[in-house]
N, C-alpha and C. Protein backbone atom coordinates (compact mmCIF):
# COMPACT_ATOMS: atom_id res chain seq x y z
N UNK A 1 -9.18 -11.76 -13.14
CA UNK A 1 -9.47 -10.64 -12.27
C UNK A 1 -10.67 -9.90 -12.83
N UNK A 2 -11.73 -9.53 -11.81
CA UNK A 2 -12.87 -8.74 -12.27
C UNK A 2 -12.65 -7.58 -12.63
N UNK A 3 -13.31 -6.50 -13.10
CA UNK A 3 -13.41 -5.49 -13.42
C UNK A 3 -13.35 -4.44 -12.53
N UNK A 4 -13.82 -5.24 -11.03
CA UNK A 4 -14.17 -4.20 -9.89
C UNK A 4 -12.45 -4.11 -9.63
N UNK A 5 -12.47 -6.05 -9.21
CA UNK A 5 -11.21 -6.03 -8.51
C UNK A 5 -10.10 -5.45 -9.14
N UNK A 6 -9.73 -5.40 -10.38
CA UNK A 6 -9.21 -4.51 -10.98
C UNK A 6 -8.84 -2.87 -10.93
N UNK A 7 -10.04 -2.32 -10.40
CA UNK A 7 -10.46 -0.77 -10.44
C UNK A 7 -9.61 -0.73 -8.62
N UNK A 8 -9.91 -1.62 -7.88
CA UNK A 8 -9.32 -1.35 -6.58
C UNK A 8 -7.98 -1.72 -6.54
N UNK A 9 -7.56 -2.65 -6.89
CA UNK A 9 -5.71 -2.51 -7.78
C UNK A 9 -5.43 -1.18 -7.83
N UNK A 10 -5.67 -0.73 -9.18
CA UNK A 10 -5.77 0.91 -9.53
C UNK A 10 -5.60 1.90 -8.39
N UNK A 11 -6.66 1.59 -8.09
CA UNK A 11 -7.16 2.83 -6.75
C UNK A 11 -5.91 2.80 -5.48
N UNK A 12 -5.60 1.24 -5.13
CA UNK A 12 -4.36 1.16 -4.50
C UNK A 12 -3.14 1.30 -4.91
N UNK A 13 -2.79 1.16 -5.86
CA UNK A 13 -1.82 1.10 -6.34
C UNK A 13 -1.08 2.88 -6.66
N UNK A 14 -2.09 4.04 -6.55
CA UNK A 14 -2.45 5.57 -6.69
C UNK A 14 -2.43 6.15 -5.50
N UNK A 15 -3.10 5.20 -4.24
CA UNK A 15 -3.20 5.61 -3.17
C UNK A 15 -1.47 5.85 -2.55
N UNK A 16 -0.58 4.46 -2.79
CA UNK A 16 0.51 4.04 -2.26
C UNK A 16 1.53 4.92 -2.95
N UNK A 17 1.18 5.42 -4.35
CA UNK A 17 2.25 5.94 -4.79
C UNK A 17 2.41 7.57 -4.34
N UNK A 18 1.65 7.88 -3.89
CA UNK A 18 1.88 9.22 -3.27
C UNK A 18 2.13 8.85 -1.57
N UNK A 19 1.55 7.90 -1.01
CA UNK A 19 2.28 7.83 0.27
C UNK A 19 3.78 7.84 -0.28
N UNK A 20 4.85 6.51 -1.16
CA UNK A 20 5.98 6.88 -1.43
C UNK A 20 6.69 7.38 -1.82
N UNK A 21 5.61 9.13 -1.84
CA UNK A 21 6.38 10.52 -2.44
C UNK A 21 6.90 10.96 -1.07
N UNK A 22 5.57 10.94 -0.49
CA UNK A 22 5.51 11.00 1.01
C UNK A 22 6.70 10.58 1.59
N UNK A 23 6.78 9.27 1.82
CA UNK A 23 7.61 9.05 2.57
C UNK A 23 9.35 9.48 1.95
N UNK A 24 9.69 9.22 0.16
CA UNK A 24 10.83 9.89 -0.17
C UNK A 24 10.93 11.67 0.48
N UNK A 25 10.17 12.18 1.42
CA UNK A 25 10.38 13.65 0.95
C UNK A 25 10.14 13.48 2.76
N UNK A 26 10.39 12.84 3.63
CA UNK A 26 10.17 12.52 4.68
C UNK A 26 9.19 13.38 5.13
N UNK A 27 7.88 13.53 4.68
CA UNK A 27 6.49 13.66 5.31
C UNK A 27 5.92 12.95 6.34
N UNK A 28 6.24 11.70 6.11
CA UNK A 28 5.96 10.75 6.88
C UNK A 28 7.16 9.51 7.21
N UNK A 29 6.80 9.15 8.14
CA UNK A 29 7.85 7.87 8.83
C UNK A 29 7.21 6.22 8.09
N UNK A 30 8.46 5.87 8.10
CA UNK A 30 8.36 4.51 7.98
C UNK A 30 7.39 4.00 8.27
N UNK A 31 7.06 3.90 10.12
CA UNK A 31 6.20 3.58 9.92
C UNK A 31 4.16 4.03 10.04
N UNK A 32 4.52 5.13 9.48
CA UNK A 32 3.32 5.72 9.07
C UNK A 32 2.90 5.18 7.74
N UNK A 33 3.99 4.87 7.13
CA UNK A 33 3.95 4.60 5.63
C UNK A 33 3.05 2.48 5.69
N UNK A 34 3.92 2.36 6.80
CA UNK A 34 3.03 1.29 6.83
C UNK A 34 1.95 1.12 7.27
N UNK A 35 1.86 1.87 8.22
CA UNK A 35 0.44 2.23 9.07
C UNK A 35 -0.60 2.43 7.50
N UNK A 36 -0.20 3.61 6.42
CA UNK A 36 -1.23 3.72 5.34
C UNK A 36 -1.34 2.23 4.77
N UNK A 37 -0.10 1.90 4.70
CA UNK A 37 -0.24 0.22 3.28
C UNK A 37 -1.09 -0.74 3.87
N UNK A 38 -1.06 -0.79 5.41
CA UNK A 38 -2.19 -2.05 6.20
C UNK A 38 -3.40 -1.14 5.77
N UNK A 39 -4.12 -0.07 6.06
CA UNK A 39 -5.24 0.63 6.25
C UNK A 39 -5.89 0.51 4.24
N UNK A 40 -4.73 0.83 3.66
CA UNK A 40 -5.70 0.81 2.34
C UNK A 40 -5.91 -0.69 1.48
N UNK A 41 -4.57 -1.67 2.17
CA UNK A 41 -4.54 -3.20 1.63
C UNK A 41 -5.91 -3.52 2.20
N UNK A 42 -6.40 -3.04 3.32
CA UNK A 42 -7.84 -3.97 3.67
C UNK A 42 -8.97 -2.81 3.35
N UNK A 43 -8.89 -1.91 3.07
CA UNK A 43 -9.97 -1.14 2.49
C UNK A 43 -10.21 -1.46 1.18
N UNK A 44 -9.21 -1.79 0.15
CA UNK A 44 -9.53 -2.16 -1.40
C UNK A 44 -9.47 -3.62 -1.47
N UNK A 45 -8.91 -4.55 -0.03
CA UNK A 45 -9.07 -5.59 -0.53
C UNK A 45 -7.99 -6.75 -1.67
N UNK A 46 -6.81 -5.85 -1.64
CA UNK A 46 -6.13 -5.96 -2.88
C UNK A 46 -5.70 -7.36 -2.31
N UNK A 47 -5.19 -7.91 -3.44
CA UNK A 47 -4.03 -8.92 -3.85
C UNK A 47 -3.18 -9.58 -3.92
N UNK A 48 -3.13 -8.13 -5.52
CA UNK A 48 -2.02 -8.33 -5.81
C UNK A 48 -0.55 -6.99 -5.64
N UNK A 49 -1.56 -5.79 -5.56
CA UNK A 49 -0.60 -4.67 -5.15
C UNK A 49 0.16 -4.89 -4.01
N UNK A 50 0.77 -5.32 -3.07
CA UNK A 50 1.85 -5.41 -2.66
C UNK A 50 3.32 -6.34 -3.00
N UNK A 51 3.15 -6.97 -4.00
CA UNK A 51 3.89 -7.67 -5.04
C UNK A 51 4.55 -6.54 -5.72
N UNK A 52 3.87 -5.69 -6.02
CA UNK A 52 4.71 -4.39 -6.71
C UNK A 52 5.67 -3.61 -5.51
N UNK A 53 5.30 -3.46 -4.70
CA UNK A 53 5.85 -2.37 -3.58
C UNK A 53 6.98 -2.57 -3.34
N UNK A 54 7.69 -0.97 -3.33
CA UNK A 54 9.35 -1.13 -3.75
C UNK A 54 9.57 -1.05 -1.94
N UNK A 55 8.81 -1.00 -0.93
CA UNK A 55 9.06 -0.76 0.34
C UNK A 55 7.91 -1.50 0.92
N UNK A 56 8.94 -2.74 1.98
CA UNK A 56 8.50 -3.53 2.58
C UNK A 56 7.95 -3.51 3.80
N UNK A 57 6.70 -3.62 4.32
CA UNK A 57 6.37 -3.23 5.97
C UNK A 57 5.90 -4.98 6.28
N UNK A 58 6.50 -5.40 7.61
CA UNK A 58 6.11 -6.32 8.23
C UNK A 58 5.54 -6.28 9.53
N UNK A 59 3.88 -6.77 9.88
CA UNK A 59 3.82 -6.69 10.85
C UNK A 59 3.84 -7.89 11.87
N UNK A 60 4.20 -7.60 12.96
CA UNK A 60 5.12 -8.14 14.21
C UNK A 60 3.84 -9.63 14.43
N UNK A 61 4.69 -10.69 14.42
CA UNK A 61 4.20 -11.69 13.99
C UNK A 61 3.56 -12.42 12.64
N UNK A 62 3.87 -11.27 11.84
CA UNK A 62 3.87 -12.18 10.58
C UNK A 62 4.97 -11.91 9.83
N UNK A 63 5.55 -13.10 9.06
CA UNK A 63 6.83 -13.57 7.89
C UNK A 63 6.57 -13.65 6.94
């Protein structure tokens, strides 16, 4: 893993953990929470950060 790709790990992995403050403290809905995890998985490009994620979002047609 590069150095960049690395730093955007990070950056996602920071982004998501306050959405799932968010969503523990019901700020936001389910699926808002996924609505953020699609929007920042293709903004940083990540990976491997959703391998960590203790909350699963599937979208409709994919398994």
């Amino acid at each position: 893993m590069s150095r960049e790709q690395f730093e955007k790990e990070k950056m996602y992995q920071a982004t998501m953990s306050i959405a799932r403050t968010m969503l523990k403290n019901r700020l936001i809905t389910q699926e808002e929470y996924c609505q953020i995890d699609t929007m920042f998985t293709e903004r940083y490009g990540v990976k491997f950060g959703t391998l960590f994620s203790e909350i699963t979002c599937y979208s409709e047609g994919k398994e």
